[in-house]
Protein backbone atom coordinates (compact mmCIF):
# COMPACT_ATOMS: atom_id res chain seq x y z
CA UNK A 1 0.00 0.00 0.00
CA UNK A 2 1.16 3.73 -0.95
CA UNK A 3 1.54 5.89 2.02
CA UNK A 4 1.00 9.28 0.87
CA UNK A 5 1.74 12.74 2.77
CA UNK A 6 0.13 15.49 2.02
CA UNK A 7 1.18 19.26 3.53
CA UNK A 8 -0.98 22.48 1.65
CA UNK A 9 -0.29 25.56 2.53
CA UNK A 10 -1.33 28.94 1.55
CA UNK A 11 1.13 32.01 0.00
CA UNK A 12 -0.13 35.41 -1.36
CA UNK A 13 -3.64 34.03 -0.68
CA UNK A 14 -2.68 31.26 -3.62
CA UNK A 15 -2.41 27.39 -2.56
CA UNK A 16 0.66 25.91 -2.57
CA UNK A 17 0.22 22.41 -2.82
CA UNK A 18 3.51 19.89 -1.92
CA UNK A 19 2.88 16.37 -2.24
CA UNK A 20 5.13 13.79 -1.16
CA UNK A 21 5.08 10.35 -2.31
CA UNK A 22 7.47 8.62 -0.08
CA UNK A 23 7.12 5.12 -1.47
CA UNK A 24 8.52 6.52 -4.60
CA UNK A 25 10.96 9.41 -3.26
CA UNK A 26 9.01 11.53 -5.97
CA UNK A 27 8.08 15.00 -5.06
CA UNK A 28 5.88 17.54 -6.49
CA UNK A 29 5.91 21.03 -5.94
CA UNK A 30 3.54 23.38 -7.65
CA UNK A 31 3.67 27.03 -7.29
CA UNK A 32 1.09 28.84 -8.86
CA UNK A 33 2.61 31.62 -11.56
CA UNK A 34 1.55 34.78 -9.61
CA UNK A 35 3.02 33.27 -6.31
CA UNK A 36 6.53 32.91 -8.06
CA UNK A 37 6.57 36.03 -9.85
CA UNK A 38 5.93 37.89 -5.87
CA UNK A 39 9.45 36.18 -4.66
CA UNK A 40 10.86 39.17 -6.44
CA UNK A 41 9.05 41.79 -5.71
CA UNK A 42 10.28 44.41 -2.69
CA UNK A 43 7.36 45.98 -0.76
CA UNK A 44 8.25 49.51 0.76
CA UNK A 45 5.99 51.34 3.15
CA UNK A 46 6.77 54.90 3.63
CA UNK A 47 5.71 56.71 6.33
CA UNK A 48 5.60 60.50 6.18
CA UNK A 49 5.79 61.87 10.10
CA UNK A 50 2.86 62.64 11.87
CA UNK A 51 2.14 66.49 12.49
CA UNK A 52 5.12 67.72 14.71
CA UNK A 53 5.34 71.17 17.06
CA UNK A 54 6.47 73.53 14.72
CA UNK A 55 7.61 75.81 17.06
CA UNK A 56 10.44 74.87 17.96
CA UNK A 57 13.34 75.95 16.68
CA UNK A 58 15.69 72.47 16.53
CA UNK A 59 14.29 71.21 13.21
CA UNK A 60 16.36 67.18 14.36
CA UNK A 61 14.24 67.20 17.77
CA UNK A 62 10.62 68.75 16.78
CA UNK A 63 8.51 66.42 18.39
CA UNK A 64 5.13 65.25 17.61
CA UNK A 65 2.22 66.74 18.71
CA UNK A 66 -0.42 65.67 20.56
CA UNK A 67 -3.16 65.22 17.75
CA UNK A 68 -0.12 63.62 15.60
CA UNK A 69 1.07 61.59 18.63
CA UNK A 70 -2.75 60.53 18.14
CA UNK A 71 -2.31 59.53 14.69
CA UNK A 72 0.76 57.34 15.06
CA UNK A 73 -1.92 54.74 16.83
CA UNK A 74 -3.79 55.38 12.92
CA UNK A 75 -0.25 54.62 11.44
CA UNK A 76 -0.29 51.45 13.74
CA UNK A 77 -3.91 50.27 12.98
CA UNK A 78 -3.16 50.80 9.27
CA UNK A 79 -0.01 48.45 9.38
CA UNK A 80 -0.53 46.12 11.81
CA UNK A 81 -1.79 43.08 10.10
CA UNK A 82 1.76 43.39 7.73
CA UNK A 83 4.96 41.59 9.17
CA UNK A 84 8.50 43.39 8.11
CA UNK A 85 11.68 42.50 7.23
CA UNK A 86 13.71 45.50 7.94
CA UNK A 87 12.70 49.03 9.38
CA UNK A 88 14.69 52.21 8.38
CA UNK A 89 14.00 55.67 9.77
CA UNK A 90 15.30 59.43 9.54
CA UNK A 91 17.17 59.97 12.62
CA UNK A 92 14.67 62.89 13.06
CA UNK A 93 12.28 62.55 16.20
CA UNK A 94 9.17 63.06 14.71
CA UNK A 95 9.97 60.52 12.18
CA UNK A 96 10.95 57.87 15.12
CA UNK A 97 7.89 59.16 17.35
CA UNK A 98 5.28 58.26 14.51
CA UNK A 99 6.18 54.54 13.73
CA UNK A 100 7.48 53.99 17.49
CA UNK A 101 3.60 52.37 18.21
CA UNK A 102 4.15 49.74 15.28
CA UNK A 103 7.33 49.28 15.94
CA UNK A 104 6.39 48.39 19.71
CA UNK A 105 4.14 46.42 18.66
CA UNK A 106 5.56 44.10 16.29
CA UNK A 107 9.03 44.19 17.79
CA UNK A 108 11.27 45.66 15.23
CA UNK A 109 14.66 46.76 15.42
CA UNK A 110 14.83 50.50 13.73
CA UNK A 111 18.17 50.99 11.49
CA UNK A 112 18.63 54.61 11.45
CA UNK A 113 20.42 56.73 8.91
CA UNK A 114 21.91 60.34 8.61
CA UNK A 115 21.20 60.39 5.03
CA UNK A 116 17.69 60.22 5.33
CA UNK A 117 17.26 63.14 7.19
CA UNK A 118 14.95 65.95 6.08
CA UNK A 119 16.60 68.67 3.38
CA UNK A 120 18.71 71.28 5.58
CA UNK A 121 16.70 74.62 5.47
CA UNK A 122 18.50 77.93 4.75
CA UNK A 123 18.14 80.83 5.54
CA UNK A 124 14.20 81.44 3.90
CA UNK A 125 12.96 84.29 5.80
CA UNK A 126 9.30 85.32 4.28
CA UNK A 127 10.11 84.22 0.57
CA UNK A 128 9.57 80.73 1.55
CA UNK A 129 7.24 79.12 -1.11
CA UNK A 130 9.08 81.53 -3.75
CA UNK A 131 11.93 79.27 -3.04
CA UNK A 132 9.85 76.65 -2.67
CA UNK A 133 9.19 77.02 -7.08
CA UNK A 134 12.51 78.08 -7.19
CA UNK A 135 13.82 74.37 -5.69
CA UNK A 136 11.26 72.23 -7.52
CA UNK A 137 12.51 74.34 -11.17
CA UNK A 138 15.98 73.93 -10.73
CA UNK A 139 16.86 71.06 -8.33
CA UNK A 140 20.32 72.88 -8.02
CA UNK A 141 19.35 76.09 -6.76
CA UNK A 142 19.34 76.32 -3.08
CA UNK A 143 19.12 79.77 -0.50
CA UNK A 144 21.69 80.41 1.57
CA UNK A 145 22.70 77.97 4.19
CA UNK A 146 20.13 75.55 2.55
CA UNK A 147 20.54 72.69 0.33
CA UNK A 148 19.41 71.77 -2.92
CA UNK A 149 16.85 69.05 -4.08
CA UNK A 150 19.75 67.09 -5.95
CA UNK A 151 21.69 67.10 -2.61
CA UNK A 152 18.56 65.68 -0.94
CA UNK A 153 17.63 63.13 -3.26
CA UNK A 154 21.43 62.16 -4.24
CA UNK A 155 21.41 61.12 -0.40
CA UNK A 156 18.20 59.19 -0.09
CA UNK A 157 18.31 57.46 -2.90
CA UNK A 158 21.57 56.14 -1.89
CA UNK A 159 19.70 54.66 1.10
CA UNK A 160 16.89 53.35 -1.39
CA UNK A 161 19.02 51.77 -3.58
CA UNK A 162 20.49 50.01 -1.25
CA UNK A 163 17.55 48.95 0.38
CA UNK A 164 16.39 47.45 -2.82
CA UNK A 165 20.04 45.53 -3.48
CA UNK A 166 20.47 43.73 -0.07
CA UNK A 167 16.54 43.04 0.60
CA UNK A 168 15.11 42.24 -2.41
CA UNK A 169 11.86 40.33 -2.50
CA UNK A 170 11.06 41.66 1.63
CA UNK A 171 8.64 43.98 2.90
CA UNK A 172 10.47 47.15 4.35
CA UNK A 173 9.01 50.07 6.68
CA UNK A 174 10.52 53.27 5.64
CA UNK A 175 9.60 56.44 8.13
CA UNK A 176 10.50 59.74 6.22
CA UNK A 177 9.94 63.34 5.64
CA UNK A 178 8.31 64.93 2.78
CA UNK A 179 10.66 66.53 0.99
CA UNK A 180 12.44 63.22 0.87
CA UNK A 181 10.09 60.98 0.07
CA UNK A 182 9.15 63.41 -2.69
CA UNK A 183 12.59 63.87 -4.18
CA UNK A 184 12.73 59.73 -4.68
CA UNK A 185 9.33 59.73 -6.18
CA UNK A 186 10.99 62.31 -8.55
CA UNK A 187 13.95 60.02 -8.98
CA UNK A 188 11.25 57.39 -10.67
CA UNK A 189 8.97 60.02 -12.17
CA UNK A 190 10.64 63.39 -13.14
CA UNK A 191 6.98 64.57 -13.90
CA UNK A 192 6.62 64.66 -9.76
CA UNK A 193 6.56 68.27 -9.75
CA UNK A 194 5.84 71.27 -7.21
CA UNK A 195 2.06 70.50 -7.37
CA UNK A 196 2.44 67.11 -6.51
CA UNK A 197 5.01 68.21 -3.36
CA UNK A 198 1.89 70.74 -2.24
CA UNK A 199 -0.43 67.70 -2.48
CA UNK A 200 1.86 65.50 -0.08
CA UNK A 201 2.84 68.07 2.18
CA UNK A 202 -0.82 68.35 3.31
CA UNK A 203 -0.64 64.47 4.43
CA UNK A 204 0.41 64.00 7.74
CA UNK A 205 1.12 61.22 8.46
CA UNK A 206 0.96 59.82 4.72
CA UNK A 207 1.17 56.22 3.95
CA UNK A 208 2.49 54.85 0.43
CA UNK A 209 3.29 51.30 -0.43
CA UNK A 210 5.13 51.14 -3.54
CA UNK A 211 6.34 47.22 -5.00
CA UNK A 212 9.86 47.28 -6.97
CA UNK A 213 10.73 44.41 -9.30
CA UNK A 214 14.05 42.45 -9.21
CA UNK A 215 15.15 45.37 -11.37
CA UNK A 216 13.95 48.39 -8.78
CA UNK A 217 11.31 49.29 -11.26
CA UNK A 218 8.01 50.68 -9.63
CA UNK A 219 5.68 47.91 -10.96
CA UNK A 220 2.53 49.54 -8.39
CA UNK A 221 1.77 52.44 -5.73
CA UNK A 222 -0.96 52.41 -3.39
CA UNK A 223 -1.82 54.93 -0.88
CA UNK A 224 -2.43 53.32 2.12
CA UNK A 225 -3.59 55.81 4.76
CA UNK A 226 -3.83 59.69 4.00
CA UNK A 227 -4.53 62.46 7.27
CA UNK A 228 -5.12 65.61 5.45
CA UNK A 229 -4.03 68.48 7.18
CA UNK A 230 -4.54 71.47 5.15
């Protein structure tokens, strides 16, 4: 008589059926097409800060507010039902301070890193969204004591790319600023413009999954949770 083992389990909500014959050493394994093709796809969740105190003057140690304090728990509910790879955060507080409930929650380690810190402001004075068009035009112009939109997306998409390299196919948590995060969707898109910068900058916090291929192409975006501010 044939003794015959059966395990079936499920992946990407398609069945995975392994069937071992053990009289006959033969095994079967049968992936369906779509679950094969999602091995090598990279999931990235970035998380633009809740709203932070504005006033004060330490741009590295803003905190959150209270009502964005509040929405972190939103952040959490939103993500909560994902499990993560690897975490990455600006080393900024009110990028920590927003994703420190999920992170609590489902145990991660964070991996901080300078370079994805928010673009240094100048000196802007009452001109600011002047140089705000001035920025988005020319992504080399900067005012004084400030830095430029190539300088800020040369440095996070250093991070990115990385990211993508060393944990390909994994689902990553990425807490960020807007600026940032808007100077790598630029990277992708160079039709990400000032208007679409004005759009973001309302969201806080913002949510965006985007999946990369085993070539870091954007293959889908999805906006997963937006607070609108304005």
């Amino acid at each position: 008589m044939v003794r015959v083992e059966t395990l079936a389990f499920f992946a990407y909500e398609k069945i995975v059926a392994y069937t071992l014959f053990s009289a006959y050493t033969f095994q079967i394994l049968i992936f369906t097409k779509e679950s094969h093709m999602l091995t090598n796809i990279t999931n990235i969740y970035f998380v633009r800060h809740a709203l932070p105190d504005y006033s004060w003057a330490d741009d590295a140690m803003m905190p959150l507010t209270q009502v964005g304090k509040d929405d972190s728990l939103v952040v959490l509910d939103s993500l909560k039902n994902l499990s993560f790879d690897f975490c990455i955060s600006s080393p900024y507080k009110r990028t920590l301070q927003t994703i420190e409930p999920l992170v609590y929650e489902k145990k991660l380690k964070v991996h901080i890193d300078e370079r994805l810190k928010e673009r240094v402001r100048g000196d802007i004075g009452e001109n600011g969204d002047v140089l705000l068009k001035k920025r988005w035009g020319n992504f080399d112009f900067h005012e004084e004591n400030g830095e430029s939109m190539n300088s800020l997306q040369q440095r996070n998409m250093e991070v990115l790319s990385r990211i993508l390299e060393q944990h390909r196919g994994e689902t990553i948590l990425f807490s960020t600023h807007g600026a940032a995060l808007s100077s790598m969707l630029n990277h992708f898109d160079n039709e990400f413009g000032y208007l679409d910068f004005i759009r973001l900058q309302c969201f806080t916090p913002y949510v965006l999954k985007i999946s990369f291929d085993k070539n870091n192409k954007i293959v889908d975006k999805e906006e997963i949770l937006i607070i609108d501010k304005k």
